[in-house]
N, C-alpha and C. Protein backbone atom coordinates (compact mmCIF):
# COMPACT_ATOMS: atom_id res chain seq x y z
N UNK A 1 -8.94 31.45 -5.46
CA UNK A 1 -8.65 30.97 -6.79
C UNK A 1 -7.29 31.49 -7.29
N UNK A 2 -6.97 32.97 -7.09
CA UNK A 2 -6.05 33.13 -7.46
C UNK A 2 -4.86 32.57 -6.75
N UNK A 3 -4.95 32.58 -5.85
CA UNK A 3 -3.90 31.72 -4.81
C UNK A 3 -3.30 30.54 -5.20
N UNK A 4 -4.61 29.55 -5.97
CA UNK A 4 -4.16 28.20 -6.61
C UNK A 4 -3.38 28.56 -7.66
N UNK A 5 -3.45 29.64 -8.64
CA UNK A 5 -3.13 29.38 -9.87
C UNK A 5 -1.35 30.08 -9.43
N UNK A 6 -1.80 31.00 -8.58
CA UNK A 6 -0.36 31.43 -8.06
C UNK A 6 0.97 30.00 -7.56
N UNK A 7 0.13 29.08 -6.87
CA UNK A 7 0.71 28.04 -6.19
C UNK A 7 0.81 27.14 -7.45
N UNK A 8 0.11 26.67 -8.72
CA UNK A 8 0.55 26.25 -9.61
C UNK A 8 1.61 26.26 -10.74
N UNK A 9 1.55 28.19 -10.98
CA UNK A 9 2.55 28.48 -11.30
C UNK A 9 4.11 28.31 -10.83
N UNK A 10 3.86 28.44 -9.90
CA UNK A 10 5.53 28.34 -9.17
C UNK A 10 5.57 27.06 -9.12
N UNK A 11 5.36 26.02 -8.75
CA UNK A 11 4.89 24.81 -9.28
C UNK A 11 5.84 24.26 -9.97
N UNK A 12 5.33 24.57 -11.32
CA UNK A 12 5.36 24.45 -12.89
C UNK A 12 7.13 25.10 -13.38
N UNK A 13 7.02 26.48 -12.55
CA UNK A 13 8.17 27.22 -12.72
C UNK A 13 9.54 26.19 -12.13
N UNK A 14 9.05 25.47 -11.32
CA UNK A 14 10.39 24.65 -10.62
C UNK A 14 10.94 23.78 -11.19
N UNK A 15 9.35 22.57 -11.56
CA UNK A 15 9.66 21.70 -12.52
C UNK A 15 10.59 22.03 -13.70
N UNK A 16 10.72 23.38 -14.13
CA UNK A 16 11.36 23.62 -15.20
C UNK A 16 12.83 23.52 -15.19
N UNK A 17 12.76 24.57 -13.44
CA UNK A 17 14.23 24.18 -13.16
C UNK A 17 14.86 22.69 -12.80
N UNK A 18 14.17 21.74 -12.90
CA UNK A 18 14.41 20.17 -12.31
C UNK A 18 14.93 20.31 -13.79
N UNK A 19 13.62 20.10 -15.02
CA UNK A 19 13.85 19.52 -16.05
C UNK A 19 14.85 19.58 -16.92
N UNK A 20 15.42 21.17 -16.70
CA UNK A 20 16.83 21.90 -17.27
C UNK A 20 17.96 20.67 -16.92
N UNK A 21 17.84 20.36 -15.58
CA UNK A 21 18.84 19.47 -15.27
C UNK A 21 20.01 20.30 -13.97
N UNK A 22 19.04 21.63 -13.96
CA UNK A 22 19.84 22.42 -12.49
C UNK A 22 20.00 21.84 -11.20
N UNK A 23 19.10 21.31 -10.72
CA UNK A 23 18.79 20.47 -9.58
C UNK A 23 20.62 19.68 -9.64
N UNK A 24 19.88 18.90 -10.30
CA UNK A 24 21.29 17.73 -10.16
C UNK A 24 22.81 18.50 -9.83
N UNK A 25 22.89 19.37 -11.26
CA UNK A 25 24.00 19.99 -11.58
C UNK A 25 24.58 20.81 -10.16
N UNK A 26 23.39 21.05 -9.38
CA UNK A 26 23.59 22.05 -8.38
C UNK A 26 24.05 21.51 -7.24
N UNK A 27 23.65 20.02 -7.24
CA UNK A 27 23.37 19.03 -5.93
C UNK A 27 22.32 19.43 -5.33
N UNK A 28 21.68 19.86 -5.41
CA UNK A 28 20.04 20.64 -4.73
C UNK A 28 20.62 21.82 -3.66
N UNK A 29 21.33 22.69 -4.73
CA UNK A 29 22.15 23.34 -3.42
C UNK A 29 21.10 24.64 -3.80
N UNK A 30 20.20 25.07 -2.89
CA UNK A 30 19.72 26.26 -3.62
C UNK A 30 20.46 27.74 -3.82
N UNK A 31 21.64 28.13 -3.15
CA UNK A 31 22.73 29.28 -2.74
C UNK A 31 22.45 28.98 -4.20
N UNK A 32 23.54 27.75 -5.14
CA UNK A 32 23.76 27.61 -6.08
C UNK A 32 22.87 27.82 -7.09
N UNK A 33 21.98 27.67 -6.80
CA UNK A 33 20.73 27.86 -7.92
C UNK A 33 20.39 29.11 -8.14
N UNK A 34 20.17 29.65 -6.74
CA UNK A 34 19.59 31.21 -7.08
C UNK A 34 20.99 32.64 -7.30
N UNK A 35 22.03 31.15 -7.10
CA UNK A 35 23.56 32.42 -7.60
C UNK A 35 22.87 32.31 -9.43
N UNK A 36 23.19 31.12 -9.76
CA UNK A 36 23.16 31.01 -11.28
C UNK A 36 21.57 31.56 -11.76
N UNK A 37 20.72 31.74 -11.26
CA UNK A 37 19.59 32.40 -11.43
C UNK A 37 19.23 34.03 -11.71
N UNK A 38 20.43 34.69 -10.64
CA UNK A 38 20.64 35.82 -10.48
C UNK A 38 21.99 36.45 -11.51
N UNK A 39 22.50 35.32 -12.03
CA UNK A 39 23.41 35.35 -12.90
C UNK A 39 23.05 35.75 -14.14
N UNK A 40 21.90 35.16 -14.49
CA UNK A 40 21.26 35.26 -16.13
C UNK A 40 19.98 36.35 -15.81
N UNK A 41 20.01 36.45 -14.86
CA UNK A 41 18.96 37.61 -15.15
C UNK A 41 20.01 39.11 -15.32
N UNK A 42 21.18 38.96 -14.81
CA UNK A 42 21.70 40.21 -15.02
C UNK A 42 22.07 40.16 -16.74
N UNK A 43 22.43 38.81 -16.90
CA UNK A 43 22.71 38.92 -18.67
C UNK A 43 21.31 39.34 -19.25
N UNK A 44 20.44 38.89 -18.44
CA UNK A 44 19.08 39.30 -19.61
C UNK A 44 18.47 40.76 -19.45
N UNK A 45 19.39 41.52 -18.38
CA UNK A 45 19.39 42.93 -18.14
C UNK A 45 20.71 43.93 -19.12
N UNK A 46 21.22 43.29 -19.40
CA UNK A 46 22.43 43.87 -20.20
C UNK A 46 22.18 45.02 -21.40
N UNK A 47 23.19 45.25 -22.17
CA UNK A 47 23.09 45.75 -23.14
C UNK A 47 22.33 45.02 -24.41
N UNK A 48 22.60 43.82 -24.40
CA UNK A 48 22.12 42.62 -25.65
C UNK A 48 21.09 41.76 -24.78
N UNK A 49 19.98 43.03 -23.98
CA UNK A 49 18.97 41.71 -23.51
C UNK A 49 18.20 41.33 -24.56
N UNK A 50 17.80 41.79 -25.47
CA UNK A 50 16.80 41.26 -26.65
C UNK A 50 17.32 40.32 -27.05
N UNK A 51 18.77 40.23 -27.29
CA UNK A 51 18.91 39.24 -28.33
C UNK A 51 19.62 37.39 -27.09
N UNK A 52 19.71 38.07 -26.17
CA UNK A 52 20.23 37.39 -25.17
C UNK A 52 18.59 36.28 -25.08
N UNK A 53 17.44 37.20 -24.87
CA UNK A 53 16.05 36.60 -24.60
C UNK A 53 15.38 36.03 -25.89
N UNK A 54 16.16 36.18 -26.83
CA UNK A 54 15.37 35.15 -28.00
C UNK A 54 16.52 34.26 -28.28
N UNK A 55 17.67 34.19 -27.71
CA UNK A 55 18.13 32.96 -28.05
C UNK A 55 17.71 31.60 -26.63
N UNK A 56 17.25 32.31 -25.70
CA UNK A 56 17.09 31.40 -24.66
C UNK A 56 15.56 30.41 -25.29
N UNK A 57 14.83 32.06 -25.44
CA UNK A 57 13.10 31.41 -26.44
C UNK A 57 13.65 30.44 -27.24
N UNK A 58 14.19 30.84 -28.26
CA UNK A 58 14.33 29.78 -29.33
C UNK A 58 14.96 28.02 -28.63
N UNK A 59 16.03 28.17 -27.99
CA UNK A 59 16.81 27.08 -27.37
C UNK A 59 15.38 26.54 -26.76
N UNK A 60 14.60 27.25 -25.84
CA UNK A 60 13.33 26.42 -24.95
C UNK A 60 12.57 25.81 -26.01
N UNK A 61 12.17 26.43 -27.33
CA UNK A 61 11.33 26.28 -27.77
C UNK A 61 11.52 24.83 -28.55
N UNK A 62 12.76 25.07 -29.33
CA UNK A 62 13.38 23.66 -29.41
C UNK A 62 13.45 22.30 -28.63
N UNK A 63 13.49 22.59 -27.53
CA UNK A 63 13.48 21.56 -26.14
C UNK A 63 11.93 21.01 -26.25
N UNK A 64 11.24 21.88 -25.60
CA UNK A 64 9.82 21.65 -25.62
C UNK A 64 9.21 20.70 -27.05
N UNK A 65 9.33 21.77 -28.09
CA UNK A 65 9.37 20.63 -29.53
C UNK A 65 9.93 19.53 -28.97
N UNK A 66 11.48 18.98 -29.09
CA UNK A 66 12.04 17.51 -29.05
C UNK A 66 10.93 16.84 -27.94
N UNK A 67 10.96 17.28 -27.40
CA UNK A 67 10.43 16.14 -26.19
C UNK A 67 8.87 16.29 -26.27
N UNK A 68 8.47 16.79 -27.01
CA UNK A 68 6.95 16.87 -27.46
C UNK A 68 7.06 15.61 -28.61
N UNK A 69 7.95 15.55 -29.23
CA UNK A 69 8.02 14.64 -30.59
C UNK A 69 8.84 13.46 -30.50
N UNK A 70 9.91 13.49 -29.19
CA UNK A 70 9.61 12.36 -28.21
C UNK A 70 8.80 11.72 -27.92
N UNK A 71 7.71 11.98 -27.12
CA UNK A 71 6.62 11.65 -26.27
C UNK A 71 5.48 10.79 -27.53
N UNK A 72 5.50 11.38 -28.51
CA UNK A 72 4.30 11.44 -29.47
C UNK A 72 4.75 9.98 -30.31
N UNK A 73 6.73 9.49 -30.21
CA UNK A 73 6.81 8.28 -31.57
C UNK A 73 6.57 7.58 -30.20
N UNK A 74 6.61 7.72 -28.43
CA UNK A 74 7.07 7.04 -27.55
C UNK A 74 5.74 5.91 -27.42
C-alpha cells in the first residue's frame, strides 16, 4: 500500500512539473530540469528561505485557484 501511494505521489509530483510548463521550456531535457530544480532548492536554502517559500506558496496557490475557477465557468 505504501508503495502505491509512494508511486502516486511522484506521479502527481511530475504532473506538476509538466503543468508549470518545464517540460516544454526544457525540451524534455531532464540535465535541464534537475539543473533548474537544484537551482531553487538552493534559493529555498538561503538566507531568505522563508520568505523565498511563501512567495512560491502564494504564486501556487493562486495558479491552483485560477484554474480551479477556470474549470468551474468551463
Amino acid at each position: 500500500m505504501q508503495r502505491r501511494e509512494r508511486t502516486r505521489h511522484l506521479i502527481e509530483l511530475g504532473g506538476l512539473v509538466q503543468k508549470a510548463g518545464l517540460v516544454d521550456l526544457a525540451d524534455d531535457d531532464r540535465a535541464t530540469l534537475y539543473g533548474a530544480m537544484l537551482e531553487l532548492a538552493g534559493r529555498a536554502q538561503g538566507d531568505d528561505a522563508s520568505d523565498v517559500l511563501a512567495l512560491w506558496k502564494r504564486r501556487g496557490k493562486r495558479a491552483f485557484d485560477a484554474e480551479a475557477e477556470g474549470s468551474e465557468t468551463a
